[in-house]
N, C-alpha and C. Protein backbone atom coordinates (compact mmCIF):
# COMPACT_ATOMS: atom_id res chain seq x y z
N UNK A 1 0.04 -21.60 45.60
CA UNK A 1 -1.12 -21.62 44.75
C UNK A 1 -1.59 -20.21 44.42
N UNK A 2 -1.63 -19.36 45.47
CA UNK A 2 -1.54 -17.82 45.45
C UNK A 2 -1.14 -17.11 44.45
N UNK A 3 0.03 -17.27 44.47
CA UNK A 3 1.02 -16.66 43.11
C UNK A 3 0.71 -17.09 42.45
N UNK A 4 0.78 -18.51 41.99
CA UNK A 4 0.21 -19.05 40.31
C UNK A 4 -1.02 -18.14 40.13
N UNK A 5 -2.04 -18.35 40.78
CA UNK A 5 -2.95 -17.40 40.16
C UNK A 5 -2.62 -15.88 40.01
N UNK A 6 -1.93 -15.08 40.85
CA UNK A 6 -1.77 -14.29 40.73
C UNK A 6 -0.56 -13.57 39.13
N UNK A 7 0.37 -14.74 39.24
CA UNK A 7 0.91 -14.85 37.64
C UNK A 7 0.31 -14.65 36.79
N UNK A 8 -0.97 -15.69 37.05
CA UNK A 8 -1.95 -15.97 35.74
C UNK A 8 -2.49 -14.97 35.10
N UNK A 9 -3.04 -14.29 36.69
CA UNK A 9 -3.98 -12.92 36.42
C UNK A 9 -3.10 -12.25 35.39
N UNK A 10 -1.68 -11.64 35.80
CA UNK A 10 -0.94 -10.57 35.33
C UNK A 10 -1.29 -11.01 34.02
N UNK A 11 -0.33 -11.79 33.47
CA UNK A 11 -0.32 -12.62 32.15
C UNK A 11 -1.48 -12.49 31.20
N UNK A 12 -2.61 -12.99 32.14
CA UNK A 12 -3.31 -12.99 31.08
C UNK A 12 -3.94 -10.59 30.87
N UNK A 13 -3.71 -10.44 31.64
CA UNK A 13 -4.40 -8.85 31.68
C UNK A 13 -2.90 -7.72 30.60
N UNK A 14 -1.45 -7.99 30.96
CA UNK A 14 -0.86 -7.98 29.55
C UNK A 14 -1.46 -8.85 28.37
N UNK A 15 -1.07 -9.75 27.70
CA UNK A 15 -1.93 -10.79 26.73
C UNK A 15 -3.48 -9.99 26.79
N UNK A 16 -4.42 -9.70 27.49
CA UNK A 16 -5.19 -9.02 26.20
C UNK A 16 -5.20 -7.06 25.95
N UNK A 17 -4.40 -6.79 26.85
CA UNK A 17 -3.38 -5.06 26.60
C UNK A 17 -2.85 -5.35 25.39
N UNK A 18 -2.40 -6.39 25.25
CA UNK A 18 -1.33 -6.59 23.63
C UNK A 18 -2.55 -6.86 22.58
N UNK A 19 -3.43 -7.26 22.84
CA UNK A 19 -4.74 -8.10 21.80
C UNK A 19 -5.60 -6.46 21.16
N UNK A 20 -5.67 -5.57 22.64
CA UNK A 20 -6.39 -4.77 22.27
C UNK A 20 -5.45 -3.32 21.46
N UNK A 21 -4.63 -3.78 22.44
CA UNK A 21 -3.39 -2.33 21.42
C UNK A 21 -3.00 -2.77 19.91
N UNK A 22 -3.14 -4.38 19.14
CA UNK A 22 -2.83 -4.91 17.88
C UNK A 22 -4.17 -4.66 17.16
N UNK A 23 -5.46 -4.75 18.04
CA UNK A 23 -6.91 -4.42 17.00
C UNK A 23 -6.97 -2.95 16.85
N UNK A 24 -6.68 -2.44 17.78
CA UNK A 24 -6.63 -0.33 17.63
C UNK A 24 -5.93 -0.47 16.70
N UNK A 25 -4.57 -0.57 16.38
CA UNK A 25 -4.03 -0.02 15.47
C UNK A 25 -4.47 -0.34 14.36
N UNK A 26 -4.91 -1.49 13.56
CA UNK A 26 -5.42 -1.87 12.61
C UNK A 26 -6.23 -1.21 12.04
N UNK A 27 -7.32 -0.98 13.23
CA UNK A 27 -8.40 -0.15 12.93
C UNK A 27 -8.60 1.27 12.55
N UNK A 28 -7.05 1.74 13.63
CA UNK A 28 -6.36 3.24 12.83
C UNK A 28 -5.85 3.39 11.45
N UNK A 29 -5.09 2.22 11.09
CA UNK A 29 -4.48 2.05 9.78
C UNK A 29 -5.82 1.81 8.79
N UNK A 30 -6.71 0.98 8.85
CA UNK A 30 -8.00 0.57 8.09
C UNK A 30 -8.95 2.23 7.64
N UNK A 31 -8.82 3.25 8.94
CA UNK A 31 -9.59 4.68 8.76
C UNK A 31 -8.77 5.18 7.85
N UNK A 32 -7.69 5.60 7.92
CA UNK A 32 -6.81 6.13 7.30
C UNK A 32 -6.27 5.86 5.72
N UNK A 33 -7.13 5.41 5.15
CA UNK A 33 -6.77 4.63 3.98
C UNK A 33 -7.50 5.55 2.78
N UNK A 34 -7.10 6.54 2.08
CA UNK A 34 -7.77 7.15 1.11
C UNK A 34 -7.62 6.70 0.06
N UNK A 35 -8.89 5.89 0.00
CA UNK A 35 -9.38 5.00 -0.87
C UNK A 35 -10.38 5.97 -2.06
N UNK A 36 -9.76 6.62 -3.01
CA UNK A 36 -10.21 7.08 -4.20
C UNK A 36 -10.15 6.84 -5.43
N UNK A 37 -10.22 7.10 -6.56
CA UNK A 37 -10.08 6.78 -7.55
C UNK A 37 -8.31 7.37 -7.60
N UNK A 38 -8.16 8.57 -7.31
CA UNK A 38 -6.87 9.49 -7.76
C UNK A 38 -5.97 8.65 -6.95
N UNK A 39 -6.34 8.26 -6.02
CA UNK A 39 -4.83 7.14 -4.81
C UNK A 39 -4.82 6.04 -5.53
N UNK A 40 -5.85 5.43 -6.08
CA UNK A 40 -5.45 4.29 -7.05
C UNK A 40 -4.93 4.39 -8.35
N UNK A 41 -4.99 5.45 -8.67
CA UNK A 41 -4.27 5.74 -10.12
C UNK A 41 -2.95 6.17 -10.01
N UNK A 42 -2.60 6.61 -8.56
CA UNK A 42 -1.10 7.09 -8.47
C UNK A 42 -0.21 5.61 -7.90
N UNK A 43 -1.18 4.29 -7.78
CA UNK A 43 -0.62 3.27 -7.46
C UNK A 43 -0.12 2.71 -8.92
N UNK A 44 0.24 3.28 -9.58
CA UNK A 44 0.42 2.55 -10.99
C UNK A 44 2.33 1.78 -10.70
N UNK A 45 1.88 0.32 -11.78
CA UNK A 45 2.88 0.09 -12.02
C UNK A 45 4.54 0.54 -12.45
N UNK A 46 4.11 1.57 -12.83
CA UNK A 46 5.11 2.44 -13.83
C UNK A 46 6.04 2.77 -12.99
N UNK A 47 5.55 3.24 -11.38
CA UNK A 47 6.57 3.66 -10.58
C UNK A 47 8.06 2.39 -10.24
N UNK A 48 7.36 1.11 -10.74
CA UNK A 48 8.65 -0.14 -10.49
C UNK A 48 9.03 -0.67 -11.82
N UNK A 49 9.19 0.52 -13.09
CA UNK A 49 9.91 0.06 -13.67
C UNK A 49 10.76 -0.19 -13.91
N UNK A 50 11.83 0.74 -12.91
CA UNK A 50 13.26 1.08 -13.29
C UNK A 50 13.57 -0.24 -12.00
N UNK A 51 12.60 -0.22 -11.39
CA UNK A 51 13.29 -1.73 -10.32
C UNK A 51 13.61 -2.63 -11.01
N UNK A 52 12.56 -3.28 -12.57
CA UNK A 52 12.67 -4.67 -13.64
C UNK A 52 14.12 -4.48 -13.98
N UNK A 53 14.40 -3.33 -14.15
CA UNK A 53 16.02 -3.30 -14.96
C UNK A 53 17.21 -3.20 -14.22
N UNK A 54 17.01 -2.84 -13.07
CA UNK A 54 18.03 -2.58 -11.78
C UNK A 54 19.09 -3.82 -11.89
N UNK A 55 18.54 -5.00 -12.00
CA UNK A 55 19.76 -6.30 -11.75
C UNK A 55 19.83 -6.76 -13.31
N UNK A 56 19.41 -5.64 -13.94
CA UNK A 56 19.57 -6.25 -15.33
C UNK A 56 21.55 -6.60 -15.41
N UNK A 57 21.87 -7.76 -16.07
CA UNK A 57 23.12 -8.09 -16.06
C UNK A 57 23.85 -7.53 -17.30
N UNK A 58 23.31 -6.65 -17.98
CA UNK A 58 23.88 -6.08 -19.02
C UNK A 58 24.79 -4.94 -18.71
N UNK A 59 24.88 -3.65 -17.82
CA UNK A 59 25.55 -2.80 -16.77
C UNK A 59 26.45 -3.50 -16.51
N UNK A 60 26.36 -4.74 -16.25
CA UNK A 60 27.55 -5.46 -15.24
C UNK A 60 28.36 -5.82 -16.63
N UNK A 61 28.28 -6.50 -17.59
CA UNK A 61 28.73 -6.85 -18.52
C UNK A 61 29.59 -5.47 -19.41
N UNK A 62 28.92 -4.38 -19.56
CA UNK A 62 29.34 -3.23 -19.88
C UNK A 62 30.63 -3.19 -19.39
N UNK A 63 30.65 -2.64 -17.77
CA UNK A 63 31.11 -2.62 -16.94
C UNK A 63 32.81 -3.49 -17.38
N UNK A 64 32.43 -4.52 -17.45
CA UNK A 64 33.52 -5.60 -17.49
C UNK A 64 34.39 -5.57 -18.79
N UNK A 65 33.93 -4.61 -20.10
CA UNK A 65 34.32 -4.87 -20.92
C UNK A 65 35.34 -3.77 -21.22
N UNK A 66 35.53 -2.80 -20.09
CA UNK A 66 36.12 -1.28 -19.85
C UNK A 66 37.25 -1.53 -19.51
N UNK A 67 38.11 -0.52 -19.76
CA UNK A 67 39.78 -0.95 -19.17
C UNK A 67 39.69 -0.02 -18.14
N UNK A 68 40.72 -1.18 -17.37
CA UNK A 68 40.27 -0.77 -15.35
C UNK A 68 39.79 -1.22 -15.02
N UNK A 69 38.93 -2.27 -15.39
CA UNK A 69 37.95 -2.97 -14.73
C UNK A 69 39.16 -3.87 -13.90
N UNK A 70 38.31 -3.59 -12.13
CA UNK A 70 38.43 -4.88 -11.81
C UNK A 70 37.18 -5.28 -10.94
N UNK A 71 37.27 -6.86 -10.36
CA UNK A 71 36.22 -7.40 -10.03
C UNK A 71 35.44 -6.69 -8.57
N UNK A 72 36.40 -6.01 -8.09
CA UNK A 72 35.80 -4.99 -6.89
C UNK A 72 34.92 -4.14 -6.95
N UNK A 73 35.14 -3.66 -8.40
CA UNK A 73 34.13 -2.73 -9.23
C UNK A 73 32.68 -3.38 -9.32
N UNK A 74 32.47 -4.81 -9.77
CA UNK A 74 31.42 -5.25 -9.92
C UNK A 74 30.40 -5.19 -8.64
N UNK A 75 31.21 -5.91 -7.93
CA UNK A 75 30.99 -6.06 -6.17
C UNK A 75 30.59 -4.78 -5.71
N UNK A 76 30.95 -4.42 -5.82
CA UNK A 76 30.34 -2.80 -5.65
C UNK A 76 29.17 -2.12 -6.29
N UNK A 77 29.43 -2.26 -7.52
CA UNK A 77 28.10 -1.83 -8.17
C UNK A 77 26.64 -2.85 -7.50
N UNK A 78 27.23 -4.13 -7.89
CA UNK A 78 26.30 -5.11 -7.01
C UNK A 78 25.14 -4.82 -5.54
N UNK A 79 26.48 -4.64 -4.95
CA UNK A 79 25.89 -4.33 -3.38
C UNK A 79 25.28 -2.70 -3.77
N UNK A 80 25.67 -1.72 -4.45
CA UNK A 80 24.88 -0.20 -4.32
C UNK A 80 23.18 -0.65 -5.49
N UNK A 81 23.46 -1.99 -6.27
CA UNK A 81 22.07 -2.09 -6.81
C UNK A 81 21.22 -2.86 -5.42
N UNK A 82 21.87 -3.93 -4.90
CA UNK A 82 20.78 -4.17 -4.38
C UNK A 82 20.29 -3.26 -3.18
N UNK A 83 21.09 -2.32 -2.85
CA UNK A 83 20.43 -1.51 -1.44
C UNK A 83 19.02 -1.10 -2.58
N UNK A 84 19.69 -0.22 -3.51
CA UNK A 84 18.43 0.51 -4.03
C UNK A 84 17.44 -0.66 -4.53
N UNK A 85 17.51 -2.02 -5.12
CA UNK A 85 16.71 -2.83 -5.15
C UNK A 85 15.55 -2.82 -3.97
N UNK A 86 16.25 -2.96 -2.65
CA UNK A 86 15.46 -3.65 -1.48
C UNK A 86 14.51 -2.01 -1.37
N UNK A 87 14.99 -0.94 -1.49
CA UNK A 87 13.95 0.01 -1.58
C UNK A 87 13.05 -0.03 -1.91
N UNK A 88 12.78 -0.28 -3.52
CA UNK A 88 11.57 -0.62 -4.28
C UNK A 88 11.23 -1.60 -4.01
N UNK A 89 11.50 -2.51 -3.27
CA UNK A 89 10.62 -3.88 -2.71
C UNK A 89 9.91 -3.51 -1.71
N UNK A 90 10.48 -2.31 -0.41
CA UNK A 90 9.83 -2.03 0.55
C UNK A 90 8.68 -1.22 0.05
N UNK A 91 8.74 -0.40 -1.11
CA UNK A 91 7.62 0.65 -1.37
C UNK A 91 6.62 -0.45 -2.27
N UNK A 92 7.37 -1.38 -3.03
CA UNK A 92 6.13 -2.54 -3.45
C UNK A 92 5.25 -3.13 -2.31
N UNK A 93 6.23 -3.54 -1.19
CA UNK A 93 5.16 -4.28 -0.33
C UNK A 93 4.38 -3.61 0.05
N UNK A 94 4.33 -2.39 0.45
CA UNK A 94 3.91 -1.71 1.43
C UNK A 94 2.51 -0.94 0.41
N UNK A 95 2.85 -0.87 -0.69
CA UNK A 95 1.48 -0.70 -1.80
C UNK A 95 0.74 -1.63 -1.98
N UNK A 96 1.57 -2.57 -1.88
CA UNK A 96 0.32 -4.00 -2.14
C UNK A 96 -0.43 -4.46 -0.57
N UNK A 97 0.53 -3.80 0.06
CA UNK A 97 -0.28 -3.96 1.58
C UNK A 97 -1.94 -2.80 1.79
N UNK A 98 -1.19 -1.95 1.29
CA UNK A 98 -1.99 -0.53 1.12
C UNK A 98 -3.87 -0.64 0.34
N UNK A 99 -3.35 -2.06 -0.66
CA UNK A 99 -4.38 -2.04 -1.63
C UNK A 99 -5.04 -3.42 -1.19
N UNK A 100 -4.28 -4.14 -0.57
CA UNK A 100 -5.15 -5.23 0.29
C UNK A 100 -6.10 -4.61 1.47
N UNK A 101 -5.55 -3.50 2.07
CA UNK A 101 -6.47 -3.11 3.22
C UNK A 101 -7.29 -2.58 2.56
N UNK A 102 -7.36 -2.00 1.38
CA UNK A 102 -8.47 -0.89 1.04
C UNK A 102 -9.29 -1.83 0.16
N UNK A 103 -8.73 -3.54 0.10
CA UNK A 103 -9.93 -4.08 -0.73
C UNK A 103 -10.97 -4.60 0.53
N UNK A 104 -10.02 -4.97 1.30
CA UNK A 104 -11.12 -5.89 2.59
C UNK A 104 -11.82 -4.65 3.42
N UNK A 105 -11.19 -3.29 3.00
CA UNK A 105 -12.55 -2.69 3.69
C UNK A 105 -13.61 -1.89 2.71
N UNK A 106 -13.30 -2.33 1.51
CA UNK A 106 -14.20 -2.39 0.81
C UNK A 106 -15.26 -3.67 0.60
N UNK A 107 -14.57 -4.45 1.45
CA UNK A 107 -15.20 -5.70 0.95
C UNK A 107 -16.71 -5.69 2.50
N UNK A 108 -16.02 -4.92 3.47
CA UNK A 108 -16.89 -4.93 4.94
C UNK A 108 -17.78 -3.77 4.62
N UNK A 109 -17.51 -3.23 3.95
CA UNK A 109 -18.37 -1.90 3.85
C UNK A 109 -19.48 -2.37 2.68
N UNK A 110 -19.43 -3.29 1.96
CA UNK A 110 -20.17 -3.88 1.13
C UNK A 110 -21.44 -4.22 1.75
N UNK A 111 -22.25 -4.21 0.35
CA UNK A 111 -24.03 -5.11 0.94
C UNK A 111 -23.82 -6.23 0.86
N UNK A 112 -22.83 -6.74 -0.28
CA UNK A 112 -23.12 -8.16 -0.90
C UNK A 112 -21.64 -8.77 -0.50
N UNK A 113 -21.55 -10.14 -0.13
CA UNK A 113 -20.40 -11.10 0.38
C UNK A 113 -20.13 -11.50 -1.08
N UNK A 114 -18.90 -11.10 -1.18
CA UNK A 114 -17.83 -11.82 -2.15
C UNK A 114 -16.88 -12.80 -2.05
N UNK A 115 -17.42 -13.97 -1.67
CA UNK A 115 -16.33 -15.06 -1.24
C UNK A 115 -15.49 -15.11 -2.60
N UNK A 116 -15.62 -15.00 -3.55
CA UNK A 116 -14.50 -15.12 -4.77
C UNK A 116 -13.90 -13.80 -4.64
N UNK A 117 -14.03 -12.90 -4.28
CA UNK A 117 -13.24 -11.94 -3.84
C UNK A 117 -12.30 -12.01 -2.83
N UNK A 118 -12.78 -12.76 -1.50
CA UNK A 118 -11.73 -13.04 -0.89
C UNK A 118 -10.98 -14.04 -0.76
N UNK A 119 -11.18 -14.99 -1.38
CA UNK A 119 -10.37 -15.60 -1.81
C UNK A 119 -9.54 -15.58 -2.58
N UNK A 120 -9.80 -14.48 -3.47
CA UNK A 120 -8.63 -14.45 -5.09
C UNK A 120 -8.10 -13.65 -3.67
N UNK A 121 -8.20 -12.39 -2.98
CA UNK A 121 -7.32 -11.40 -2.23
C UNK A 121 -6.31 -12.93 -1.65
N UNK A 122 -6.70 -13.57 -0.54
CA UNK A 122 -6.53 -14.88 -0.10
C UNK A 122 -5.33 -14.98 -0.64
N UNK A 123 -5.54 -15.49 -2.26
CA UNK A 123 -4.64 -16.81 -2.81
C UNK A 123 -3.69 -15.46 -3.19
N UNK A 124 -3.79 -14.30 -3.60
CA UNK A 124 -2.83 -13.48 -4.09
C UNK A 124 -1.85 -13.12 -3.18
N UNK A 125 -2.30 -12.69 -1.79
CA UNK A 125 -1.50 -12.32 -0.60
C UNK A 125 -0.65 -13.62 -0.62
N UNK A 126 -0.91 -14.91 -0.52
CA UNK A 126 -0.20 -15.94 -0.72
C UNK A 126 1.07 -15.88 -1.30
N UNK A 127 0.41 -15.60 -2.75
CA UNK A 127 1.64 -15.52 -3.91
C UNK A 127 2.03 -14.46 -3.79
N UNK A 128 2.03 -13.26 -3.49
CA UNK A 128 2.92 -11.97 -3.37
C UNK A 128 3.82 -12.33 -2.11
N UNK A 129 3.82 -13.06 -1.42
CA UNK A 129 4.43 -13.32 0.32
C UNK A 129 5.13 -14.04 -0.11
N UNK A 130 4.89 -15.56 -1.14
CA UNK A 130 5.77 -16.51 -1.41
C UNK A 130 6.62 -15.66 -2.46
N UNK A 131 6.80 -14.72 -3.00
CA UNK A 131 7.40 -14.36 -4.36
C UNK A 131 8.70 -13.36 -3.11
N UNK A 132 7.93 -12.23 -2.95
CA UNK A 132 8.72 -11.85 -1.95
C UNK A 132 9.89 -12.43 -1.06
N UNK A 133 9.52 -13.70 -0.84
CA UNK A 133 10.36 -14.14 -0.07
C UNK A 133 11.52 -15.13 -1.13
N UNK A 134 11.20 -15.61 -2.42
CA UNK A 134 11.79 -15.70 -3.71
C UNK A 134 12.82 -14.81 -3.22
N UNK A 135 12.27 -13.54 -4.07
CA UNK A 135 13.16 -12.70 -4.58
C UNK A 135 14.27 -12.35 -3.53
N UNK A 136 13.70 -12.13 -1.93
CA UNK A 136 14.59 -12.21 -1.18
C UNK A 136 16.07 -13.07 -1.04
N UNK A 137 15.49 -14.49 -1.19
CA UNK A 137 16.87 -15.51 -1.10
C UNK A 137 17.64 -14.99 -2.87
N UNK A 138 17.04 -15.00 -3.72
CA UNK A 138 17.56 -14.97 -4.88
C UNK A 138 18.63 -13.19 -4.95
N UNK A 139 18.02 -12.66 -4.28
CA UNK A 139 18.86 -11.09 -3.92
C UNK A 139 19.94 -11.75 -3.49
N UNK A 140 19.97 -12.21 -2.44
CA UNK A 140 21.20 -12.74 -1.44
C UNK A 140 21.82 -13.54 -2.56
N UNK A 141 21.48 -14.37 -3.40
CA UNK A 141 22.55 -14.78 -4.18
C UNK A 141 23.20 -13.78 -5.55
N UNK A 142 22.08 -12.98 -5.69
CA UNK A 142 22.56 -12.17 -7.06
C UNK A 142 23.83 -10.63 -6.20
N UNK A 143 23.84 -11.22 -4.91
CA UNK A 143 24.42 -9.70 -4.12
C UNK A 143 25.97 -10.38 -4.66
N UNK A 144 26.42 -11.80 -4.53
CA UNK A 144 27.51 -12.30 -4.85
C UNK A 144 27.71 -13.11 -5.82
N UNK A 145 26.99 -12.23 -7.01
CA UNK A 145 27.17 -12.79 -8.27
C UNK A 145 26.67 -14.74 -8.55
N UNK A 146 25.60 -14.67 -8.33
CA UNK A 146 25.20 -16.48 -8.78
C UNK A 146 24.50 -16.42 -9.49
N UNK A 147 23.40 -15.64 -9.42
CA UNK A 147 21.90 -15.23 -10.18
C UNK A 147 21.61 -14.21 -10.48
N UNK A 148 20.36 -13.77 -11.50
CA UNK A 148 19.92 -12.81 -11.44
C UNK A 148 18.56 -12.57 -10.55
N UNK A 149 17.89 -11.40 -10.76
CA UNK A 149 16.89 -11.57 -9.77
C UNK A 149 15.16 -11.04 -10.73
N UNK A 150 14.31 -12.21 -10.87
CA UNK A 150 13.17 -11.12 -11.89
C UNK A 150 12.18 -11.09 -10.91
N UNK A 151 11.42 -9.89 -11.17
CA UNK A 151 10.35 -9.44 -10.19
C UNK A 151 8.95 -9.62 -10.49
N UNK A 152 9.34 -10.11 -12.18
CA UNK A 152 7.76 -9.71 -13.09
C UNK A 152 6.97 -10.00 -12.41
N UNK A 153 6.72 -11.60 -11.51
CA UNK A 153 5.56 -12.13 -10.70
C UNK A 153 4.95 -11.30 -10.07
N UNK A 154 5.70 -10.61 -9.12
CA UNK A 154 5.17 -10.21 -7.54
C UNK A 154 4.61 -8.65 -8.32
N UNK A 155 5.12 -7.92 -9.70
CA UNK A 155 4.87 -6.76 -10.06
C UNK A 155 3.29 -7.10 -10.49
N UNK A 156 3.23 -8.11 -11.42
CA UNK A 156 1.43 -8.40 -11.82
C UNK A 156 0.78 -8.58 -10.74
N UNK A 157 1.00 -9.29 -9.80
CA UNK A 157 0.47 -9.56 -8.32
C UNK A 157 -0.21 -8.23 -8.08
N UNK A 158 0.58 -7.23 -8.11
CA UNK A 158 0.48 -6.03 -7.19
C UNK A 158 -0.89 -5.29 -8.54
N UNK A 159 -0.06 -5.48 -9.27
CA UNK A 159 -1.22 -4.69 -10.56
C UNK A 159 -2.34 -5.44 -10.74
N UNK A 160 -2.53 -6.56 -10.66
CA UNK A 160 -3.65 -7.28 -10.55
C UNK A 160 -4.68 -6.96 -9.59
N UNK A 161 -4.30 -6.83 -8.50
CA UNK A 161 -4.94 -6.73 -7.22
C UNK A 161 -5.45 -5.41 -7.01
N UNK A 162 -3.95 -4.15 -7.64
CA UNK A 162 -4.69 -2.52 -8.28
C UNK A 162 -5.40 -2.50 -8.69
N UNK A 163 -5.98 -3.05 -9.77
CA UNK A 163 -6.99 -3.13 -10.68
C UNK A 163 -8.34 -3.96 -10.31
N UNK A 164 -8.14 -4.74 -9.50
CA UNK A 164 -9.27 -5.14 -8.92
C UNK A 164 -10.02 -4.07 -7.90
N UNK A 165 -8.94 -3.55 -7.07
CA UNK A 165 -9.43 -2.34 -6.52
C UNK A 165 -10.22 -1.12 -7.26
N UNK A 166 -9.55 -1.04 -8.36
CA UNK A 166 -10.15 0.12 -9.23
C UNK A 166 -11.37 -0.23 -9.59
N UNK A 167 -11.57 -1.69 -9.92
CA UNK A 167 -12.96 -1.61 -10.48
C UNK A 167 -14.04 -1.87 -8.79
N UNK A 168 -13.69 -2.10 -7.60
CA UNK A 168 -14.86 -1.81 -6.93
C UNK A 168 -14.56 0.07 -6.26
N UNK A 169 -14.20 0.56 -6.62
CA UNK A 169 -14.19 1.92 -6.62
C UNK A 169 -14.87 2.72 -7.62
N UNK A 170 -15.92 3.39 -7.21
CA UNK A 170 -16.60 3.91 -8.76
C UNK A 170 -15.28 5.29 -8.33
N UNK A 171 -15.43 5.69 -9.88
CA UNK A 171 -14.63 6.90 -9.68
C UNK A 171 -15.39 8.52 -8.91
N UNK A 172 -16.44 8.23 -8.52
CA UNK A 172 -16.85 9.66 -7.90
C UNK A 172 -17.07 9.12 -6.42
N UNK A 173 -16.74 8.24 -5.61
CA UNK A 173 -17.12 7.88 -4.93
C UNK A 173 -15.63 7.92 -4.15
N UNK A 174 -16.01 8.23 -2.62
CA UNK A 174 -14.50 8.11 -1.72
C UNK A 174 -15.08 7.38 -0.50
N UNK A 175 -14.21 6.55 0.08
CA UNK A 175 -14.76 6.18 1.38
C UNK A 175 -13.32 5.91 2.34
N UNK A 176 -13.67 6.45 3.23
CA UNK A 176 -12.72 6.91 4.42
C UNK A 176 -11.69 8.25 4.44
N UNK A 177 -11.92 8.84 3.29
CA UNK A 177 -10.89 9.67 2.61
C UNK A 177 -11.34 11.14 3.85
């Protein structure tokens, strides 16, 4: 009976070491967030344009219409688009992650509760997570030629949610910066 409790103790005293080392960091990542007008304007869409065209199937078609071509060539080009694909997905998520933290701590630092605010954040994180994970399976098939892969969704997602940021940011105003 000894030990069980004594298990318990351990268990539970890791379990909340892990509770309190997962809220610190958050809270480090949440300070750290330079939330300005100029960090939101360098979040612009523009930087994932050349991602929309990356699996464009026209290159591949080019490609095919060349003497020498063979199908190894494609396969290849394939697999060197999608590495650089999954790049710009990691620097998408990680912006739209960037601009979710800097809305909800705009949203705590607020006088006034915006439940339609967090909820559109809510339903968007939703759809950027479900799209993401789209584009993921649909990569895996466009890596061996089945599909193509479009991003437009998860790109408005991200610009949508920019722009929501921009407008509770006055532009002379910084907070945490």
């Amino acid at each position: 009976m000894q030990m069980w409790i004594a298990l318990s103790s351990v268990a539970g005293l890791i379990l909340m070491a892990a509770v309190v080392l997962l809220v610190r960091q958050k809270a480090m990542s949440s300070r750290n967030l330079p939330v300005t007008a100029e960090w939101i304007d360098e979040l612009s869409i523009e930087r994932y344009r050349p991602m929309m065209r990356l699996l464009d199937g026209g290159d591949l078609e080019f490609l095919r219409s060349q003497p020498g071509f063979t199908p190894g060539m494609a396969t290849k080009l394939r697999a060197q688009r999608c590495q650089i694909f999954r790049g710009y997905l990691r620097c998408l998520n990680t912006d739209f992650a960037r601009v979710c933290a800097a809305i909800k701590l705009v949203m705590m630092q607020s006088k006034h509760d915006r439940p339609d605010l967090a909820s559109a954040l809510l339903r968007n994180q939703l759809l950027f997570a479900g799209g993401i994970a789209a584009i993921q399976c649909r990569l895996l098939l466009y890596r061996w030629g089945v599909c193509g892969v479009d991003v437009t969704s998860v790109v408005k997602i991200f610009d949508l949610m920019r722009l929501e940021l921009r407008s509770l940011v006055p532009a002379q105003a910084m907070l945490g910066a």
